[in-house]
C-alpha atoms as a PDB file:
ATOM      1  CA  UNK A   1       0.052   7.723  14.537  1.00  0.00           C
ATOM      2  CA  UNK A   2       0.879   3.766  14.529  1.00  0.00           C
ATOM      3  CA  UNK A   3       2.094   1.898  11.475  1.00  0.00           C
ATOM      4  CA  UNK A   4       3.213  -1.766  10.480  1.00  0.00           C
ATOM      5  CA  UNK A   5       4.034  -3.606   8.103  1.00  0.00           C
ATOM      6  CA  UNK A   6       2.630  -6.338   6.433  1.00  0.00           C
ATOM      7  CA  UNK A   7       1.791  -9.435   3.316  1.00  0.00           C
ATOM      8  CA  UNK A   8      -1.548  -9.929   1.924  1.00  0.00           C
ATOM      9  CA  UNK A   9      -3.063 -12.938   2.338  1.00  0.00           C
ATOM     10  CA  UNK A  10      -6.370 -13.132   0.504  1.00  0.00           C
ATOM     11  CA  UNK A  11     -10.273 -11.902   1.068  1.00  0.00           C
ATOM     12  CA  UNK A  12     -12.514 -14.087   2.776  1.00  0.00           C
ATOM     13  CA  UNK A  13     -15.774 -13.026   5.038  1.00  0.00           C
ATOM     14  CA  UNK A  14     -16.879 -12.552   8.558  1.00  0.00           C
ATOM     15  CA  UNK A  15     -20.183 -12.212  10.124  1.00  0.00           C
ATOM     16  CA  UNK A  16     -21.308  -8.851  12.386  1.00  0.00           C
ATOM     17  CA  UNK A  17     -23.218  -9.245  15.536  1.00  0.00           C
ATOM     18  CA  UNK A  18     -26.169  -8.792  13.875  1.00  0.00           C
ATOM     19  CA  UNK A  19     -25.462 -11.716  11.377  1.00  0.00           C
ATOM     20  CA  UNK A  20     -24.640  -9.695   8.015  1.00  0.00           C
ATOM     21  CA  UNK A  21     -21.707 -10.603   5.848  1.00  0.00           C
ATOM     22  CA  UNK A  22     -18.563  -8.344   5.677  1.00  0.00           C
ATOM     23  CA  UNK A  23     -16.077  -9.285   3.366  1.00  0.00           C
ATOM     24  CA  UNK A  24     -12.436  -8.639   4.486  1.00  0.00           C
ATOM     25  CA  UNK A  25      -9.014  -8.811   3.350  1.00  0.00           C
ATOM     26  CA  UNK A  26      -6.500 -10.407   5.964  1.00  0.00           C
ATOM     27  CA  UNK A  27      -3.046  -9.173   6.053  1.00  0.00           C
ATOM     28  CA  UNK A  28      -0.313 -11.150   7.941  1.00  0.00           C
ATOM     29  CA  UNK A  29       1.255  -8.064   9.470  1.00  0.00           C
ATOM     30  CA  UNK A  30       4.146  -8.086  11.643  1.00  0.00           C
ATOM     31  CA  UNK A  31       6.357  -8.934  13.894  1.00  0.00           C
ATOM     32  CA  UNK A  32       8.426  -5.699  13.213  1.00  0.00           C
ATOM     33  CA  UNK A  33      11.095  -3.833  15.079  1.00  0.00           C
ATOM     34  CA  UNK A  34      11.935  -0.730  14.923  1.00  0.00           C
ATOM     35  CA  UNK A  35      15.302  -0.200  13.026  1.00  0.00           C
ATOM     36  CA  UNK A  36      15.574   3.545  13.505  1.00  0.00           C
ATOM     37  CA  UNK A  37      14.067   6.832  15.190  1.00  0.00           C
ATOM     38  CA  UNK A  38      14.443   9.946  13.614  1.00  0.00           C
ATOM     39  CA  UNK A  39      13.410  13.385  15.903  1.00  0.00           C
ATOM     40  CA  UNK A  40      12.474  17.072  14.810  1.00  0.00           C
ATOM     41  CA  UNK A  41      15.555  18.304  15.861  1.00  0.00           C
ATOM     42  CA  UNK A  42      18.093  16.434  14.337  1.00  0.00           C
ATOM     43  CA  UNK A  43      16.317  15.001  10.991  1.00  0.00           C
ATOM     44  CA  UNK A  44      14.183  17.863  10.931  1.00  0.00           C
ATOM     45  CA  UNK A  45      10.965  15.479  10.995  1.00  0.00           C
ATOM     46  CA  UNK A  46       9.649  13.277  13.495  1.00  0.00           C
ATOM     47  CA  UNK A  47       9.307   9.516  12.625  1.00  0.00           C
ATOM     48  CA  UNK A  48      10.229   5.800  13.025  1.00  0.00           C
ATOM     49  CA  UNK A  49      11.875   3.256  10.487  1.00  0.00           C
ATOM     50  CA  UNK A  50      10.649   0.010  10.864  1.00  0.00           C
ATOM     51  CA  UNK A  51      11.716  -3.446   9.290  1.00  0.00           C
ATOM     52  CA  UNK A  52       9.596  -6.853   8.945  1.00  0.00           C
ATOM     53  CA  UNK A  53      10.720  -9.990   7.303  1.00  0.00           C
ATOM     54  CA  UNK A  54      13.356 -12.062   8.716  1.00  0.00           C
ATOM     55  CA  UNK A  55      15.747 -13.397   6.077  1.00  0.00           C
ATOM     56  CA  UNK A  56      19.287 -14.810   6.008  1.00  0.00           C
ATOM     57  CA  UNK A  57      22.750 -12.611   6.495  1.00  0.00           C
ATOM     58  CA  UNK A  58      23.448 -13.368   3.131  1.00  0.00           C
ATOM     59  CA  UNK A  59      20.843 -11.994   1.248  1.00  0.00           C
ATOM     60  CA  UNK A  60      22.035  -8.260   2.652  1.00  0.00           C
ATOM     61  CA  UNK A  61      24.649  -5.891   1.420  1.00  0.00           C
ATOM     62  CA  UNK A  62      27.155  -4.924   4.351  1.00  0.00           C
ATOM     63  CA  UNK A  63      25.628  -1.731   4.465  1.00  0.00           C
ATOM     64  CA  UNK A  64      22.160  -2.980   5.219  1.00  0.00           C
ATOM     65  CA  UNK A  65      23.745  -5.414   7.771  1.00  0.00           C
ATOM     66  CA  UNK A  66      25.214  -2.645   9.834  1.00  0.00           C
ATOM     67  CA  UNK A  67      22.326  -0.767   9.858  1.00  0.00           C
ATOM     68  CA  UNK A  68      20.279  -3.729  11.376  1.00  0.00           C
ATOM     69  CA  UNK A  69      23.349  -4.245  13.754  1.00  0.00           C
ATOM     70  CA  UNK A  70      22.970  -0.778  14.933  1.00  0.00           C
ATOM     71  CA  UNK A  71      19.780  -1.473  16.140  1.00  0.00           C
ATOM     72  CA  UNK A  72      19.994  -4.868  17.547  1.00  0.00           C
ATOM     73  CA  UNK A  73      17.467  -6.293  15.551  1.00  0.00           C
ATOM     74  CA  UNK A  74      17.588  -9.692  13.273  1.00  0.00           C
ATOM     75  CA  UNK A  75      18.228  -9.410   9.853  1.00  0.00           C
ATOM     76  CA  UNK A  76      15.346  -7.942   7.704  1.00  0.00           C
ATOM     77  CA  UNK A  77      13.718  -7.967   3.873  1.00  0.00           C
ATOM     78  CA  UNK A  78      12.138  -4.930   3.932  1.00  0.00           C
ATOM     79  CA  UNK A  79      12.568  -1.512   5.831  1.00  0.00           C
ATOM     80  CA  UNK A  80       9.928   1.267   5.640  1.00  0.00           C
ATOM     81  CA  UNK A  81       9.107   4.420   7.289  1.00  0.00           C
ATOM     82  CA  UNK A  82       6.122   6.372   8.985  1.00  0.00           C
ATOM     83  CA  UNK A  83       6.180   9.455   9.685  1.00  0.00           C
ATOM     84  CA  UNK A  84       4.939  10.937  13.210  1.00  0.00           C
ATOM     85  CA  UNK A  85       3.039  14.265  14.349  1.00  0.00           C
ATOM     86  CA  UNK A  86       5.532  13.935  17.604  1.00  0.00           C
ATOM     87  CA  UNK A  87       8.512  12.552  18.886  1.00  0.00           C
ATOM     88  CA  UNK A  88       8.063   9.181  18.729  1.00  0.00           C
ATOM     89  CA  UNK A  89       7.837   6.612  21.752  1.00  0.00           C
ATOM     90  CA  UNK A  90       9.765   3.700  20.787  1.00  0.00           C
ATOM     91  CA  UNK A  91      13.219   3.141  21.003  1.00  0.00           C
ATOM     92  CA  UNK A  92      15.857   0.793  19.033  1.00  0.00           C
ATOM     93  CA  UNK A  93      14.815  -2.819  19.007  1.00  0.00           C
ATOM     94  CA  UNK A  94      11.326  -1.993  19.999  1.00  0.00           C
ATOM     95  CA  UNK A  95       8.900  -5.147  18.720  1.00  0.00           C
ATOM     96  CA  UNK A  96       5.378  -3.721  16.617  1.00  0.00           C
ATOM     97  CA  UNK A  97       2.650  -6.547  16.705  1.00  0.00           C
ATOM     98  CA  UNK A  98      -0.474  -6.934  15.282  1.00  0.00           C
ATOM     99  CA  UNK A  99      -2.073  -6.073  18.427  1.00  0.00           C
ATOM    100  CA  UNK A 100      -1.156  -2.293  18.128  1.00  0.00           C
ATOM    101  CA  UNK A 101      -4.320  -1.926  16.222  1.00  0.00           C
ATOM    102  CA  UNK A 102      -7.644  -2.582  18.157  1.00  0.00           C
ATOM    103  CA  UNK A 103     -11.003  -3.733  15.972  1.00  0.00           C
ATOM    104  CA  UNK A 104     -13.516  -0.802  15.133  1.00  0.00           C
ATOM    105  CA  UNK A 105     -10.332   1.670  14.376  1.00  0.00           C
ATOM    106  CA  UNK A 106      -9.827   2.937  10.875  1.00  0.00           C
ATOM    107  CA  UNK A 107      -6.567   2.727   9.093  1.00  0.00           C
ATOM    108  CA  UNK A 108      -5.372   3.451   5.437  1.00  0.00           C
ATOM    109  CA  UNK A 109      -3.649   0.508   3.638  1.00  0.00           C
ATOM    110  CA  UNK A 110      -1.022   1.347   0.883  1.00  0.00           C
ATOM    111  CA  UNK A 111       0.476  -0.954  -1.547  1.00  0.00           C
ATOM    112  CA  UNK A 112       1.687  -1.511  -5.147  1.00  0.00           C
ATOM    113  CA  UNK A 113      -1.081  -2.259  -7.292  1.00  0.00           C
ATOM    114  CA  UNK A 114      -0.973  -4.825  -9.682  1.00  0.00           C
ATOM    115  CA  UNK A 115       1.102  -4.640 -13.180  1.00  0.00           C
ATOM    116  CA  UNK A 116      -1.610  -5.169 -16.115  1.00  0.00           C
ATOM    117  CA  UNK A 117       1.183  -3.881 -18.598  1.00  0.00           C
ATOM    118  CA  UNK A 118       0.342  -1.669 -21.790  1.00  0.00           C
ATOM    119  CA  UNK A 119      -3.130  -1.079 -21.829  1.00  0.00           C
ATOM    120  CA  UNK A 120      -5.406   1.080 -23.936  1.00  0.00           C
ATOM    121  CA  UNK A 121      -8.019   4.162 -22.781  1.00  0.00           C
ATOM    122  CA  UNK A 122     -11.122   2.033 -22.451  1.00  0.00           C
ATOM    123  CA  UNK A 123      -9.157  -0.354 -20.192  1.00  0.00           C
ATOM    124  CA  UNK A 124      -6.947   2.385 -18.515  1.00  0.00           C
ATOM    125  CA  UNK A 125      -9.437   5.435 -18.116  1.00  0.00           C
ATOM    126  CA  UNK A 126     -12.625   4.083 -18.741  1.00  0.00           C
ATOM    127  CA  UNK A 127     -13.132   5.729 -22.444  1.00  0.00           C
ATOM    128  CA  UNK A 128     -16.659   4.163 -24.619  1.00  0.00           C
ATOM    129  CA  UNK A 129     -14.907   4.242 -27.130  1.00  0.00           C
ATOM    130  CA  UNK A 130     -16.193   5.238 -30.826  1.00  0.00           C
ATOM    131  CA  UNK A 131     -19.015   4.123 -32.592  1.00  0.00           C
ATOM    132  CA  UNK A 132     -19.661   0.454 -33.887  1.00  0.00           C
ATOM    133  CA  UNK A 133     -21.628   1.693 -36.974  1.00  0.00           C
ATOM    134  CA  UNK A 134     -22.326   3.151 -39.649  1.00  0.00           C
ATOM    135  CA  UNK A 135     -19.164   2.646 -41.577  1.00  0.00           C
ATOM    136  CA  UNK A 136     -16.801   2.422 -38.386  1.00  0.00           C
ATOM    137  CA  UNK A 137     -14.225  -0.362 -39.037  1.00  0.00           C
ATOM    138  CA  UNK A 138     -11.261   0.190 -36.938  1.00  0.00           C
ATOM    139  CA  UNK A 139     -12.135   2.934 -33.915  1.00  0.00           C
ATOM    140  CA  UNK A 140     -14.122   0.882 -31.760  1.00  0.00           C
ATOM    141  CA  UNK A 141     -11.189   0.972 -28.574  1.00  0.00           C
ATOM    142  CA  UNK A 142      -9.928   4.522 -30.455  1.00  0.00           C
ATOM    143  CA  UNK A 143      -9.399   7.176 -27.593  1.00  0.00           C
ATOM    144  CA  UNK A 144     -10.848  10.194 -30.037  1.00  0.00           C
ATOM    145  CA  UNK A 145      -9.175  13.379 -30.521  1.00  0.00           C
ATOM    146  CA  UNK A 146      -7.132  14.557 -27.584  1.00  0.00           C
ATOM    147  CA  UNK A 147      -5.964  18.213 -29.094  1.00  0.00           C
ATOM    148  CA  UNK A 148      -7.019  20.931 -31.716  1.00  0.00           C
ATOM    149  CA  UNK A 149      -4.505  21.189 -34.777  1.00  0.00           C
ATOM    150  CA  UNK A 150      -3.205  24.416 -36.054  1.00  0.00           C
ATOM    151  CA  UNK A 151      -3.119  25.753 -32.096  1.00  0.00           C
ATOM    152  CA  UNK A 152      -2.164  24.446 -29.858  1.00  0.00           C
ATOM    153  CA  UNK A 153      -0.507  21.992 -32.423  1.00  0.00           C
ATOM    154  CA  UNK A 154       0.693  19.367 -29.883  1.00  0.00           C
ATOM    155  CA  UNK A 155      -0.910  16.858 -27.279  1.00  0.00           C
ATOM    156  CA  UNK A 156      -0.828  18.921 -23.745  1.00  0.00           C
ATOM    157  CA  UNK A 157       1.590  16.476 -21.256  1.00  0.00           C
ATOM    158  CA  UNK A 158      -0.495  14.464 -18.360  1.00  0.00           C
ATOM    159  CA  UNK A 159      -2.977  13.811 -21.136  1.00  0.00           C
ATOM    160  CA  UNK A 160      -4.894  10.354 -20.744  1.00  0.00           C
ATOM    161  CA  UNK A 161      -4.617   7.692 -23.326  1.00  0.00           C
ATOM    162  CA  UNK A 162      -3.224   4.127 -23.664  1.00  0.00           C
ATOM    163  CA  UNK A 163       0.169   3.793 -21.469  1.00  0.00           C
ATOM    164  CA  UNK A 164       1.428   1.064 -18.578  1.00  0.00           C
ATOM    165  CA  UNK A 165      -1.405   0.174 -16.370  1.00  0.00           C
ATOM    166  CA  UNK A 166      -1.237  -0.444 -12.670  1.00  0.00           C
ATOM    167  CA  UNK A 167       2.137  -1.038 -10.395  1.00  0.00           C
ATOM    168  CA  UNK A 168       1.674   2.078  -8.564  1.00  0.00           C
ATOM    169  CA  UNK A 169       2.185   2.967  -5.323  1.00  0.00           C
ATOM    170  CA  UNK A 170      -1.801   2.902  -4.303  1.00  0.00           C
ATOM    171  CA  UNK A 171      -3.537   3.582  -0.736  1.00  0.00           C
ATOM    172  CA  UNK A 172      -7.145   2.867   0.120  1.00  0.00           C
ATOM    173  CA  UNK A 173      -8.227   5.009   3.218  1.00  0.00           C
ATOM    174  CA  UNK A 174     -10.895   4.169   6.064  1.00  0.00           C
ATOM    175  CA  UNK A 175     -10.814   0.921   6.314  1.00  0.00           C
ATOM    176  CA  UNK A 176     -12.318  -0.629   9.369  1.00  0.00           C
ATOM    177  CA  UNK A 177     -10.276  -2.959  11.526  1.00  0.00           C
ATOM    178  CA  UNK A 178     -12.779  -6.046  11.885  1.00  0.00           C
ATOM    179  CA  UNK A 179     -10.587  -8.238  13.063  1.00  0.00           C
ATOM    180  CA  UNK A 180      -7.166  -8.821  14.945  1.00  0.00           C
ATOM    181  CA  UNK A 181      -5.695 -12.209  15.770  1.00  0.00           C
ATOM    182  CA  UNK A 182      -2.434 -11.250  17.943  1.00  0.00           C
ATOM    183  CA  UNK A 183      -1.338 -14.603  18.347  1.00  0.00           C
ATOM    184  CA  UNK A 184      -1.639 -15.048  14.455  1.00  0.00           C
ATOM    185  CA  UNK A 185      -0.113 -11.854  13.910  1.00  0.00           C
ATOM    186  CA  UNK A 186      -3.469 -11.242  11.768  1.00  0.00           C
ATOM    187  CA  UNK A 187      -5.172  -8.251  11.082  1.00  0.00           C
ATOM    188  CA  UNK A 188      -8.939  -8.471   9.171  1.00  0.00           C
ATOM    189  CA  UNK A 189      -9.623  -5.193   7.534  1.00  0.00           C
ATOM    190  CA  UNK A 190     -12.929  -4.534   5.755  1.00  0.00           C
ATOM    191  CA  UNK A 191     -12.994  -3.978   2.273  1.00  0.00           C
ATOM    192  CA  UNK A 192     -10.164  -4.643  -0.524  1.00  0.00           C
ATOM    193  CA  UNK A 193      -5.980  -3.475  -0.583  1.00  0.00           C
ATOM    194  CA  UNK A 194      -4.135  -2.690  -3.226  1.00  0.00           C
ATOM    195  CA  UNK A 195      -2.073  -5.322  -4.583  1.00  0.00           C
ATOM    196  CA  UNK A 196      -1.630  -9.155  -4.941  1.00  0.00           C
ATOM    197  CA  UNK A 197      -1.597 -11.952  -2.574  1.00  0.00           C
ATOM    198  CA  UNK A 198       1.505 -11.966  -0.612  1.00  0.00           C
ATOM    199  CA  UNK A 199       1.932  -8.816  -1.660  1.00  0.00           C
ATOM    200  CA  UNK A 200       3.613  -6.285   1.160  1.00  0.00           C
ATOM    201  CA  UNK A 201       1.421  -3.913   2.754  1.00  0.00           C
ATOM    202  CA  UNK A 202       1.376  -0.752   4.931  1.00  0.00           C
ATOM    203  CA  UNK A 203      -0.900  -0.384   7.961  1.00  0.00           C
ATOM    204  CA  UNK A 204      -1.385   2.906   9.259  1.00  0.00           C
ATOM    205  CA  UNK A 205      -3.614   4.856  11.637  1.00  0.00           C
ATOM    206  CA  UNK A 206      -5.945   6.506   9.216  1.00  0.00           C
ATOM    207  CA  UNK A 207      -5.243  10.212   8.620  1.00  0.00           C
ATOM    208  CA  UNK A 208      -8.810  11.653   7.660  1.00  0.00           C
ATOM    209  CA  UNK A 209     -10.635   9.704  10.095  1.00  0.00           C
END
């Protein structure tokens, strides 16, 4: 299992070998280090912390700081972790480029969508909505009935109607590596991630490949 992490940069599109578009979404992803390592038998799960994003000493609390210091690593925005089947071979300080993927290898991309606020069930779940006829004035977005009345009496929880929209943790699996520009620290992935542009990213080898 290999992970980094990452900022979307846009969609743009490359040409295969045998001259067909592919439309990809480049993600600027790395340098990272690795902040911490966790093992089976003293976390009770294997895996590796990893941080990306150097930013100024002031913009961390102490605690933060002496984490980082731990580790001998410069000072970073954002700290995530991926878990491992085994014990992990890194150790402290270890550097994660974009080079630790190779092109043609799947990986699953998660991210937080983007925020599209309160939004109704046609928008949200994809309702038709109610008819725009015969006599129907006000029940064209409507969501319809969503429960019987005397029993159960109540709208069952989980139910779908209008509510916030997007800004979820999202991941899109089997995406295909098409492209990886080390020296860039650039990584072309085929298809469309989750989020905005400049929006941060995780790269991971892809679990139901």
């Amino acid at each position: 299992m290999k992970g980094i992490l990452g900022r979307k940069v846009g969609m743009t599109q490359l040409f295969d070998e045998s001259g067909e578009v592919v439309p990809v979404t480049v993600i600027e992803a790395g340098p990272c280090y690795v902040t911490q390592v966790k093992a089976e038998d003293g976390d009770g799960y294997n895996a590796i912390q990893v941080g990306f994003e150097e930013l100024p000493d002031r913009k961390l609390t102490r605690g933060q700081l002496g984490h980082l210091r731990k580790a001998n690593v410069p000072k970073l925005r954002f700290v995530r972790e991926f878990r491992l089947q085994s014990e992990a071979g890194h150790v402290l300080g270890d550097v994660i480029k974009a080079d630790v993927f190779a092109e043609g290898e799947l990986v699953d991309v998660t991210g937080t969508s983007k925020g599209k606020g309160f939004a109704g069930g046609v928008k949200r779940h994809g309702f038709r909505g109610g008819p725009k006829t015969h006599g129907q004035s006000d029940r064209h977005r409507a969501p319809g009935s969503r429960g019987a009345g005397t029993y159960p009496g109540h709208t069952f929880p989980g139910s779908k109607g209008a509510g916030q929209m997007g800004n979820e943790r999202v991941t899109v699996q089997n995406l295909k590596v098409a492209l990886v520009d080390a020296e860039r620290n650039l990584i072309a992935v085929q298809g469309s991630i989750p989020g905005p542009n400049q929006g941060l990213v995780m790269v991971r080898t892809a679990v139901k490949a």
